[in-house]
C-alpha atoms as a PDB file:
ATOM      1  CA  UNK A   1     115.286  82.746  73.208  1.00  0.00           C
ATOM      2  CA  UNK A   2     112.429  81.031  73.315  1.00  0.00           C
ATOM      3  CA  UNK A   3     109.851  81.288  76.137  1.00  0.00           C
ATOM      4  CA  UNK A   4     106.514  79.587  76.841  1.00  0.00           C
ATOM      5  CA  UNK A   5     103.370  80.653  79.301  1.00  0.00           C
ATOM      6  CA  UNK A   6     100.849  77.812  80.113  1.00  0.00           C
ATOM      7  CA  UNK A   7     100.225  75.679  83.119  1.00  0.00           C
ATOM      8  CA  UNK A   8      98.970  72.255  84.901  1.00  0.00           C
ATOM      9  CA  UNK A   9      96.461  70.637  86.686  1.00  0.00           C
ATOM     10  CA  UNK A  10      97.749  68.872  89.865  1.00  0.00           C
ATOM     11  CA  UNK A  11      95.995  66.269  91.477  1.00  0.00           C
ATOM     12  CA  UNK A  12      96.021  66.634  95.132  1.00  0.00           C
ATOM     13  CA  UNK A  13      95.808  63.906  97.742  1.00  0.00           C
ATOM     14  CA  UNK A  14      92.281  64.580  98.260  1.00  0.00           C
ATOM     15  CA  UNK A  15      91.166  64.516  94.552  1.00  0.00           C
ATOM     16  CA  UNK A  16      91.210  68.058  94.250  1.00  0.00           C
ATOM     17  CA  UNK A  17      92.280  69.296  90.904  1.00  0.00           C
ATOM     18  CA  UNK A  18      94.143  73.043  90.836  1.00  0.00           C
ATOM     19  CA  UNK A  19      95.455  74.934  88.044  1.00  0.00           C
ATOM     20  CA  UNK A  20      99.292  75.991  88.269  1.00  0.00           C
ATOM     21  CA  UNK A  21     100.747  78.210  85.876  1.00  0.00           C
ATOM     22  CA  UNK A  22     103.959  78.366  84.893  1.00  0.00           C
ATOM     23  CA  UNK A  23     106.504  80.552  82.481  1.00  0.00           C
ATOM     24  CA  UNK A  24     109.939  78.813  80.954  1.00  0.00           C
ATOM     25  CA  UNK A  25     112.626  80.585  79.259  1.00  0.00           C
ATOM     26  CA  UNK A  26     115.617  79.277  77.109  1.00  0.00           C
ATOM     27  CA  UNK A  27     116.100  75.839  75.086  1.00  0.00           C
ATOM     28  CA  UNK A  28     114.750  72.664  76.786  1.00  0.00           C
ATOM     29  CA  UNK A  29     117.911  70.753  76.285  1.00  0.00           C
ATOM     30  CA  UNK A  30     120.042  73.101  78.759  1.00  0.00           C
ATOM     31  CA  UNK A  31     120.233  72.523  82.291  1.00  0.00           C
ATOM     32  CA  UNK A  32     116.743  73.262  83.797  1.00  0.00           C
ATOM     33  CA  UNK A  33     117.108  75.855  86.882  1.00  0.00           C
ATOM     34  CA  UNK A  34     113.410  76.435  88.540  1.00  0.00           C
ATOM     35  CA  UNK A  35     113.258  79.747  90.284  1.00  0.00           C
ATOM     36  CA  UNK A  36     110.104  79.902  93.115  1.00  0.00           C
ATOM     37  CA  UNK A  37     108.707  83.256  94.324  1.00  0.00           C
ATOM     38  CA  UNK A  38     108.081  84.503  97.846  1.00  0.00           C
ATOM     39  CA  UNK A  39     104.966  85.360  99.692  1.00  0.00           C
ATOM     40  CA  UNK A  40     102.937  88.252  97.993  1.00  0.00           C
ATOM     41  CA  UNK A  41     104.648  88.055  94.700  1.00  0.00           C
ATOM     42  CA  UNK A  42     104.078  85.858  91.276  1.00  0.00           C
ATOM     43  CA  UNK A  43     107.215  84.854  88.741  1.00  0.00           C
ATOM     44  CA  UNK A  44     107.307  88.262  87.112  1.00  0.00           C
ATOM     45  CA  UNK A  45     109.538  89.170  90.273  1.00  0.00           C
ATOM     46  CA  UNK A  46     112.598  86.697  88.806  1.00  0.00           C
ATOM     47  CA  UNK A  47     112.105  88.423  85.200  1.00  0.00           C
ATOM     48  CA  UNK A  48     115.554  89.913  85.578  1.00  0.00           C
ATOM     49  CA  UNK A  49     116.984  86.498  86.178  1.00  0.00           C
ATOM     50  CA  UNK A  50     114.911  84.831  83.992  1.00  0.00           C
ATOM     51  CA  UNK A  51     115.986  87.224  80.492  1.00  0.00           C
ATOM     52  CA  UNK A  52     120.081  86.817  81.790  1.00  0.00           C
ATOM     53  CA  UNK A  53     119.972  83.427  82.407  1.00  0.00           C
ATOM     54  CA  UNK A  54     118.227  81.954  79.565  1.00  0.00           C
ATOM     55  CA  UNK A  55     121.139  81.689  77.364  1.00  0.00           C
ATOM     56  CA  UNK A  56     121.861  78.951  79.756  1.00  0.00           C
ATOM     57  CA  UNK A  57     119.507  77.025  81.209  1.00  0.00           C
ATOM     58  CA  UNK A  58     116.225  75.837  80.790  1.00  0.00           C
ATOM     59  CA  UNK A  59     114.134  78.633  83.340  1.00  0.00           C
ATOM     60  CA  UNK A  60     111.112  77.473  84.418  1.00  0.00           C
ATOM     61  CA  UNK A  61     109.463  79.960  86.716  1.00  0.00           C
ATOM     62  CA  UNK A  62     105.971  79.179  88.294  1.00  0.00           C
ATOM     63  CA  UNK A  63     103.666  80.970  90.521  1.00  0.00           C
ATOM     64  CA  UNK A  64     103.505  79.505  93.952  1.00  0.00           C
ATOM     65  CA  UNK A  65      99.918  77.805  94.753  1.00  0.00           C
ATOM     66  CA  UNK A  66      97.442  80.719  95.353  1.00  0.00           C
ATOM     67  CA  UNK A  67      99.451  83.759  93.943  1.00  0.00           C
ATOM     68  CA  UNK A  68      99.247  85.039  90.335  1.00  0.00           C
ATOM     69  CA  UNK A  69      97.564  83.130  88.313  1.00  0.00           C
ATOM     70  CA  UNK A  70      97.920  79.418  89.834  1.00  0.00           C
ATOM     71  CA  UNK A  71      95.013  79.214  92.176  1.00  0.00           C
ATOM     72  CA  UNK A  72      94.810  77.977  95.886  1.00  0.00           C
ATOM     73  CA  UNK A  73      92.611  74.743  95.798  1.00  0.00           C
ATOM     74  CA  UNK A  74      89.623  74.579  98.709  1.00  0.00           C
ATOM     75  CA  UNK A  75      91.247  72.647 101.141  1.00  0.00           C
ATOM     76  CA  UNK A  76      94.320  74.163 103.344  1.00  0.00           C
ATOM     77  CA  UNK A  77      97.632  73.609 102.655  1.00  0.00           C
ATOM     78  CA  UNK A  78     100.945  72.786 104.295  1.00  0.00           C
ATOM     79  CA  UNK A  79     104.677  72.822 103.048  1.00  0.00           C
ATOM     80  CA  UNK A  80     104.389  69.675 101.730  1.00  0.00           C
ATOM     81  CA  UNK A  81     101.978  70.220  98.897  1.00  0.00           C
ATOM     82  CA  UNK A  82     104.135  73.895  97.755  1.00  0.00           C
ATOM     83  CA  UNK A  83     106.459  71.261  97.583  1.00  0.00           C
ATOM     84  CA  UNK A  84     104.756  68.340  95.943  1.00  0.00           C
ATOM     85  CA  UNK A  85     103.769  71.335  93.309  1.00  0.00           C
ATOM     86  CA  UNK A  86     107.656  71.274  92.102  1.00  0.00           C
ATOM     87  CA  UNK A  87     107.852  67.893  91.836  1.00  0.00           C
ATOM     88  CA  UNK A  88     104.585  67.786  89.891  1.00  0.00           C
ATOM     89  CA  UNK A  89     105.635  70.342  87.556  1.00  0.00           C
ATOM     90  CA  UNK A  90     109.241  68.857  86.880  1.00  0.00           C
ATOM     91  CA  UNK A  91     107.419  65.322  85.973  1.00  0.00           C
ATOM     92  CA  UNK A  92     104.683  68.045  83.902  1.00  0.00           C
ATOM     93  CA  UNK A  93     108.081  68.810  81.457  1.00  0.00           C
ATOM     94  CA  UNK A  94     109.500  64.880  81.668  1.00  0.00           C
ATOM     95  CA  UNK A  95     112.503  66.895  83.823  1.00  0.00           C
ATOM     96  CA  UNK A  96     114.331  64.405  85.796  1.00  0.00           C
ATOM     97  CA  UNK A  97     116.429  66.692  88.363  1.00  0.00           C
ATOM     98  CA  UNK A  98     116.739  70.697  88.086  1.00  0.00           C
ATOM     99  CA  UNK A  99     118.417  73.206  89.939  1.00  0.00           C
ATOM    100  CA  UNK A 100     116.193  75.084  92.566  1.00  0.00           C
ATOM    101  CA  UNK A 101     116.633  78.665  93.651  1.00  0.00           C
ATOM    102  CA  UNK A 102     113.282  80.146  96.168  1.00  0.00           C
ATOM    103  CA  UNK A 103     113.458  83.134  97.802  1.00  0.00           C
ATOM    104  CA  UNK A 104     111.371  83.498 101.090  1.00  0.00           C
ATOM    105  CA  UNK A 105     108.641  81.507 101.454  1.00  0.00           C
ATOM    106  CA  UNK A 106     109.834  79.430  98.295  1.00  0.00           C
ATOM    107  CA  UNK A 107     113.058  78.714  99.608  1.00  0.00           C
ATOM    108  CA  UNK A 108     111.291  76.909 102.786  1.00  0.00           C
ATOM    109  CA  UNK A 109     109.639  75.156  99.360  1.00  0.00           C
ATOM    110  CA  UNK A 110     113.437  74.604  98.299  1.00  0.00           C
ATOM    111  CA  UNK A 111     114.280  73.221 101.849  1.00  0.00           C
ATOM    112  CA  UNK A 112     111.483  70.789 101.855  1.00  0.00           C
ATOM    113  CA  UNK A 113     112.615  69.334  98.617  1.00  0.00           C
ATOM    114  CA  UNK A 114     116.351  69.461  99.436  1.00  0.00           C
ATOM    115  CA  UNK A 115     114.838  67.147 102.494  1.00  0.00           C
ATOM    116  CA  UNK A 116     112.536  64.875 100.673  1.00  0.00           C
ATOM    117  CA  UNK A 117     113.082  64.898  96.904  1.00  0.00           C
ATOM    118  CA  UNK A 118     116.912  65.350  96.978  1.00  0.00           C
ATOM    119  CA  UNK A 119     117.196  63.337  93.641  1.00  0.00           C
ATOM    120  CA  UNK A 120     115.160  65.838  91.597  1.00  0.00           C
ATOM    121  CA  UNK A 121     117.699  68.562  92.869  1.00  0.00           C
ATOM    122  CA  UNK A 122     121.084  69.347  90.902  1.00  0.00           C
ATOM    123  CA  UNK A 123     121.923  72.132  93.161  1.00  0.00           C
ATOM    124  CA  UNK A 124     119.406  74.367  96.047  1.00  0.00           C
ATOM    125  CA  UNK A 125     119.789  77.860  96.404  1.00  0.00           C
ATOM    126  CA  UNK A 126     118.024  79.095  99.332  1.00  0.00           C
ATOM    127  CA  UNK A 127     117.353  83.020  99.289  1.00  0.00           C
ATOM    128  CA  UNK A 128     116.483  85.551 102.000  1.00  0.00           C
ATOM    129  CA  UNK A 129     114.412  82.671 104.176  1.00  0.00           C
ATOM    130  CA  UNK A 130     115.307  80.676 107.138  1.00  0.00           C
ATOM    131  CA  UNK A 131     114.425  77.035 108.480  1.00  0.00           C
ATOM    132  CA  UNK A 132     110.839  78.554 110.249  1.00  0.00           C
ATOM    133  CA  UNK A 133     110.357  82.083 109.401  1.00  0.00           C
ATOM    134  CA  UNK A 134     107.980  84.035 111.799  1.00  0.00           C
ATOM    135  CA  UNK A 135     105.848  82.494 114.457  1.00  0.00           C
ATOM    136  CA  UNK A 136     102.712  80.632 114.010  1.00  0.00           C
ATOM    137  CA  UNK A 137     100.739  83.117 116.214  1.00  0.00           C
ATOM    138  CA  UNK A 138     101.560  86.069 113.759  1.00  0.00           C
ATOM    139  CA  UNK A 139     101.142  83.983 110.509  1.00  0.00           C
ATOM    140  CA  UNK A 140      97.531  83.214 111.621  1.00  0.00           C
ATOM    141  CA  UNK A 141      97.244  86.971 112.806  1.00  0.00           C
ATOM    142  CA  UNK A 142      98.146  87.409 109.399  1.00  0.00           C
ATOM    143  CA  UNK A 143      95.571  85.314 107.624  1.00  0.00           C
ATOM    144  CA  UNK A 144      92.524  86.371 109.612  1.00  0.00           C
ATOM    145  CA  UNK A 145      93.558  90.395 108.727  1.00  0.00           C
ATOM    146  CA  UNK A 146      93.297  89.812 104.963  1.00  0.00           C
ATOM    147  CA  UNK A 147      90.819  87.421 104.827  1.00  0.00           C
ATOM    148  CA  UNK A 148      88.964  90.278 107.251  1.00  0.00           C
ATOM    149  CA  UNK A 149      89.855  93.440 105.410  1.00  0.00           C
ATOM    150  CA  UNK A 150      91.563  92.513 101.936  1.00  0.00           C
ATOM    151  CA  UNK A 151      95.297  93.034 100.781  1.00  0.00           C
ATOM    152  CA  UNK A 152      95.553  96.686 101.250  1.00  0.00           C
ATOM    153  CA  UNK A 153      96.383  95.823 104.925  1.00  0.00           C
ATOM    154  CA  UNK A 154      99.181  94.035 104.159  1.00  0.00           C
ATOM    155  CA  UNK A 155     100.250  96.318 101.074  1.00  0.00           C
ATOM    156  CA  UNK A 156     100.199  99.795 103.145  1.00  0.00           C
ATOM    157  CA  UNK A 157     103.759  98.365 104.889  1.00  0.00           C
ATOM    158  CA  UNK A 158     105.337  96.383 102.324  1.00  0.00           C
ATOM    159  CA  UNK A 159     107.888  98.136 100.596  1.00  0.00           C
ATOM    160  CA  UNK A 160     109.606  99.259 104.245  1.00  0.00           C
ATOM    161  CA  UNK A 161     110.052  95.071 104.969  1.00  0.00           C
ATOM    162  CA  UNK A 162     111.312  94.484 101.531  1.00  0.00           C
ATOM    163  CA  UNK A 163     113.619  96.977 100.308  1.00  0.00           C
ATOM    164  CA  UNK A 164     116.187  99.829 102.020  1.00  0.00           C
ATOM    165  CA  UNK A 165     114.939 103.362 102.049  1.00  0.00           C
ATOM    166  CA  UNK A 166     117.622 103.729  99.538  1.00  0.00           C
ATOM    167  CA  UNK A 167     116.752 101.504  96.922  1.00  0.00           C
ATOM    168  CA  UNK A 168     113.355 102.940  97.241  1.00  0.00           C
ATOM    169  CA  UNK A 169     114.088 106.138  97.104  1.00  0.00           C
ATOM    170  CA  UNK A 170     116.105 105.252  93.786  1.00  0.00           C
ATOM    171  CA  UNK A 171     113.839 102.594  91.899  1.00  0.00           C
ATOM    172  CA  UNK A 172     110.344 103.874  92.511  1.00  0.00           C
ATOM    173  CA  UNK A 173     108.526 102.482  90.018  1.00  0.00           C
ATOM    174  CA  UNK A 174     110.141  99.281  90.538  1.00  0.00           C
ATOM    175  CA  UNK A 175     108.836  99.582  94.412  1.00  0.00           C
ATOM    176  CA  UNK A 176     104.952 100.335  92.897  1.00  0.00           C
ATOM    177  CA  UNK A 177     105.279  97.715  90.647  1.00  0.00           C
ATOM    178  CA  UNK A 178     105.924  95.147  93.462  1.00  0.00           C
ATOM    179  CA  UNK A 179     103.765  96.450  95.810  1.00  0.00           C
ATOM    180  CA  UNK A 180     100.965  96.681  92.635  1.00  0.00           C
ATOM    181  CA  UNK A 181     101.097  92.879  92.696  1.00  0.00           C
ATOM    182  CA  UNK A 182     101.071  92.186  96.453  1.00  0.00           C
ATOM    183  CA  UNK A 183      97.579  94.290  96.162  1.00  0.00           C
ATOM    184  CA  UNK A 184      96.407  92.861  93.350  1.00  0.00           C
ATOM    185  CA  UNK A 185      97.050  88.794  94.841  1.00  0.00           C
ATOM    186  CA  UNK A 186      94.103  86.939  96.233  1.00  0.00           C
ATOM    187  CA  UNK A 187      93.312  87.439  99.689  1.00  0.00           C
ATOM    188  CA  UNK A 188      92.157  83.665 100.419  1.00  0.00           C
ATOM    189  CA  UNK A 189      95.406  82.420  98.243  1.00  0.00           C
ATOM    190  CA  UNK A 190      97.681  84.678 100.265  1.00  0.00           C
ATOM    191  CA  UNK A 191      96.011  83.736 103.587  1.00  0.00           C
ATOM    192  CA  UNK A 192      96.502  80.034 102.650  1.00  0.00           C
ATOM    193  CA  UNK A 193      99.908  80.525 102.581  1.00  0.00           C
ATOM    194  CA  UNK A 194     100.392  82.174 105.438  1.00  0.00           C
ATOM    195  CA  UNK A 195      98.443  79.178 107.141  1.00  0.00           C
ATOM    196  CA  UNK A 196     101.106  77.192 105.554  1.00  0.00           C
ATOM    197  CA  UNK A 197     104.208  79.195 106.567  1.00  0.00           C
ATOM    198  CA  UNK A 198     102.487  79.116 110.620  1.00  0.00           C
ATOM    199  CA  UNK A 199     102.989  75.334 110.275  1.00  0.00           C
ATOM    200  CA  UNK A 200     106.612  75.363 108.518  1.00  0.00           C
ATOM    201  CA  UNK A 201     109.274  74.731 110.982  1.00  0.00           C
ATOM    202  CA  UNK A 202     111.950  72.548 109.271  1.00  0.00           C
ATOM    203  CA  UNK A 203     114.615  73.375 111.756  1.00  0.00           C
ATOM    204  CA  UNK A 204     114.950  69.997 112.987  1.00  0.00           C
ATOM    205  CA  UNK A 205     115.451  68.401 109.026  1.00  0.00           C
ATOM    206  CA  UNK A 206     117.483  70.913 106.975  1.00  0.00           C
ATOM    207  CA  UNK A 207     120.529  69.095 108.236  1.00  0.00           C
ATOM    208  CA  UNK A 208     120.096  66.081 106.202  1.00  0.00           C
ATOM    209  CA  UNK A 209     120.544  68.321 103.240  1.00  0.00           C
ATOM    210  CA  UNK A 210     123.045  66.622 100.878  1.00  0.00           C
ATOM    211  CA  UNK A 211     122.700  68.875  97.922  1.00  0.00           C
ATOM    212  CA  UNK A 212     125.268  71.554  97.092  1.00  0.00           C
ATOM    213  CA  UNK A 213     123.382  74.264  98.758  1.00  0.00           C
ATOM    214  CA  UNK A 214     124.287  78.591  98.491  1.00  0.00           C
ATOM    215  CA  UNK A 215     122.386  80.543 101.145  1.00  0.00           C
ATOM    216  CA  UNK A 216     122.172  84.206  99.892  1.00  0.00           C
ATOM    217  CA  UNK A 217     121.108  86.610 102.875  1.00  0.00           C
ATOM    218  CA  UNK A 218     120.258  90.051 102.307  1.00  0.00           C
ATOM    219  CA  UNK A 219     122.862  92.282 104.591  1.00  0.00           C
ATOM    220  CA  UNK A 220     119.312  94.591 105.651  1.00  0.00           C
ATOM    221  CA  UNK A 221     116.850  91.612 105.690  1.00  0.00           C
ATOM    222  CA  UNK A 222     114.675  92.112 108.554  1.00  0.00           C
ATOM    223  CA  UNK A 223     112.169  89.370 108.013  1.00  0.00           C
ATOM    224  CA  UNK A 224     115.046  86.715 107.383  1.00  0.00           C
ATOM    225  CA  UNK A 225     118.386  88.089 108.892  1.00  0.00           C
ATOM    226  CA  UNK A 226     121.914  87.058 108.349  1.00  0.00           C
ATOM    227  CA  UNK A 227     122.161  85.336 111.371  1.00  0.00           C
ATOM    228  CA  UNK A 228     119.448  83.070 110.134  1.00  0.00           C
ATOM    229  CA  UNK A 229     121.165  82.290 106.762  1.00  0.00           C
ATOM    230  CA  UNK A 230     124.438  81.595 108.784  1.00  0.00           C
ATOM    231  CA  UNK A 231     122.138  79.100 110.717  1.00  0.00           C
ATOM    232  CA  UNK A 232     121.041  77.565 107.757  1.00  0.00           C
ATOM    233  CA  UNK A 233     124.768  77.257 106.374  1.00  0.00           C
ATOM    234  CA  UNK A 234     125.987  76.084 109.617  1.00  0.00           C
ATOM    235  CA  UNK A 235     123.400  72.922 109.079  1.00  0.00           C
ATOM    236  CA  UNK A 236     123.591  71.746 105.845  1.00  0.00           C
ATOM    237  CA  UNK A 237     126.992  70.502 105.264  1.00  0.00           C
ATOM    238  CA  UNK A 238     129.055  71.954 103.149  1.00  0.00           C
ATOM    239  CA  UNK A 239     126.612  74.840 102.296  1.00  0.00           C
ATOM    240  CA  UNK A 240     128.391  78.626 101.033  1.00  0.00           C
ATOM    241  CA  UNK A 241     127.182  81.764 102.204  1.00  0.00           C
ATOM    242  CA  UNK A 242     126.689  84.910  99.688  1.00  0.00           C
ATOM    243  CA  UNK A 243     125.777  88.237 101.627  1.00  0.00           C
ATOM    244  CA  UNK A 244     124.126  91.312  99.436  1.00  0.00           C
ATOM    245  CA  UNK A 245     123.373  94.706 100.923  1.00  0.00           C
ATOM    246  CA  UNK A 246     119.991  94.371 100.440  1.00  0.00           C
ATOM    247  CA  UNK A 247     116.750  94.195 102.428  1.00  0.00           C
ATOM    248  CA  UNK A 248     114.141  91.121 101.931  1.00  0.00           C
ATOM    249  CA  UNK A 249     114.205  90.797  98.147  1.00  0.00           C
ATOM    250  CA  UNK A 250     117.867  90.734  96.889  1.00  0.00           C
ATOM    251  CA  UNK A 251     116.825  89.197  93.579  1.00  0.00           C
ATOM    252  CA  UNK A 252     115.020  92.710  92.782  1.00  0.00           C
ATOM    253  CA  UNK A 253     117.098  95.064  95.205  1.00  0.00           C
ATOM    254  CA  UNK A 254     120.360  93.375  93.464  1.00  0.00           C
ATOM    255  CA  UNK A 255     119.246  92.234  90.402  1.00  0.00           C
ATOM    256  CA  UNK A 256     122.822  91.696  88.763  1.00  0.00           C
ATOM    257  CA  UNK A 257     124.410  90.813  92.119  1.00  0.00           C
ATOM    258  CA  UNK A 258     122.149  88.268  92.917  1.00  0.00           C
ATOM    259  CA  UNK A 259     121.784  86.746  89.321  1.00  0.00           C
ATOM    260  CA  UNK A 260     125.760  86.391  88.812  1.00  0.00           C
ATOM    261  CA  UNK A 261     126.190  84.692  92.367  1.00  0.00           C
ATOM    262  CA  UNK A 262     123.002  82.346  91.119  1.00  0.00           C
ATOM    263  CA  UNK A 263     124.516  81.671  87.722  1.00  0.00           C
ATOM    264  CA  UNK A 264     128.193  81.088  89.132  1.00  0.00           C
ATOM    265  CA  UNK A 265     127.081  78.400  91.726  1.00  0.00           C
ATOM    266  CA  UNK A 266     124.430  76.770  89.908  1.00  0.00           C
ATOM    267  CA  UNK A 267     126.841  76.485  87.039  1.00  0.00           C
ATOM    268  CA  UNK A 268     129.880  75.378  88.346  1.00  0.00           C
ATOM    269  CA  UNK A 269     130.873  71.601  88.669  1.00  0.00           C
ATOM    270  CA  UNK A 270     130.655  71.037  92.283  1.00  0.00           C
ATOM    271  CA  UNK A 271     128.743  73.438  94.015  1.00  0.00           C
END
């Protein structure tokens, strides 16, 4: 398997050049399947994924705009430009249409480009995330706190809003090693985002969604619930459903679940 770490410079509309890095696994001539991370996290949280699903497709795995190591850019940011990222990284690696799987905050990324760039899309899936997640109020609330008083205010609660007390109780070192990066991410980055996600409210577009779509909901999701994802299916036409009994992260809580429901729909003919 061959894997490569680098990244690009996009050109925003104002000028403004800002580095995003990427990782891709597997052989460039297989189907390319782009996996996008949620709020607080970078693309080491898809590495399960990523190692099982190599052998076929072409991963490429990129940290959203001001997480990891792809930086923010000085001037704010709405859903538009996480999206206009994809695009720019797809035409980066001369790929003309991929399949898109974003969990969270990068499956309102997934929705935007389901809604505006449906011919760079083979097939969406659209993890643990809804069509507005939140309310603007607390998303702002959000963004003042860490740009105020740093990460560890957002860290200290974490783990309770993204797994079950089971799972951490079971995979501890899996739980610090998420929670290592949500302290460890940028505080202006992260608040950027959340400035973003208070604006996000596609509600009133995901139904012209024409591309084979799978909503996966986690069964314990408190921050996206079921009822959400069933929303979500019940507007794009001809969407499936795939419940886990997980909390907000079912790639990581259900690491094999999740990646054989991804590789199953993403791989078969029709969607």
């Amino acid at each position: 398997m061959k894997h490569t770490d680098t990244g690009i410079v996009v050109t925003t509309w104002n000028g403004e050049d800002t580095l995003l890095h990427y990782r891709t696994d597997g052989e460039r001539g297989k189907p390319c399947l782009v996996l996008s991370n949620s709020l607080g996290t970078d693309l080491s949280m898809w590495d399960v994924q990523a190692a099982d699903l190599a052998s076929d497709f072409y991963v490429v795995r990129y940290d959203t705009r001001g997480h990891g190591r792809s930086a923010s850019g000085g001037a704010p940011f709405g859903i538009e430009r996480l999206g206009l990222d994809v695009v720019a990284l797809l035409d980066h690696l001369e790929i003309a249409r991929a399949a898109f799987c974003g969990i969270s905050m990068g499956g309102l990324t997934g929705q935007w480009l389901g809604i505006h760039q449906p011919q760079r899309l083979t097939k969406l899936v659209l993890a643990n995330t809804a069509a507005r997640i939140g309310t603007a109020d607390a998303w702002l609330a959000r963004a003042a706190q860490v740009r105020r008083d740093g990460m560890a205010t957002v860290a200290d609660g974490a783990a309770a809003r993204w797994f079950t007390s089971a799972f951490i109780a079971r995979e501890a070192a899996t739980v610090a090693r998420m929670i290592a990066t949500l302290r460890g991410q940028d505080a202006e980055g992260y608040a950027a985002c959340c400035a973003a996600l208070a604006q996000a409210d596609l509600r009133a577009q995901v139904a012209t969604i024409a591309v084979p779509t799978l909503v996966i909901a986690g069964e314990h999701d408190p921050v996206t619930t079921v009822d959400d994802a069933r929303w979500l299916q019940r507007q794009v036409a001809g969407a499936q459903l795939a419940q886990v009994p997980t909390s907000h992260l079912s790639n990581v809580e259900a690491a094999q679940t999740f990646t054989a429901q991804l590789h199953a729909f993403v791989s078969s003919p029709a969607g």
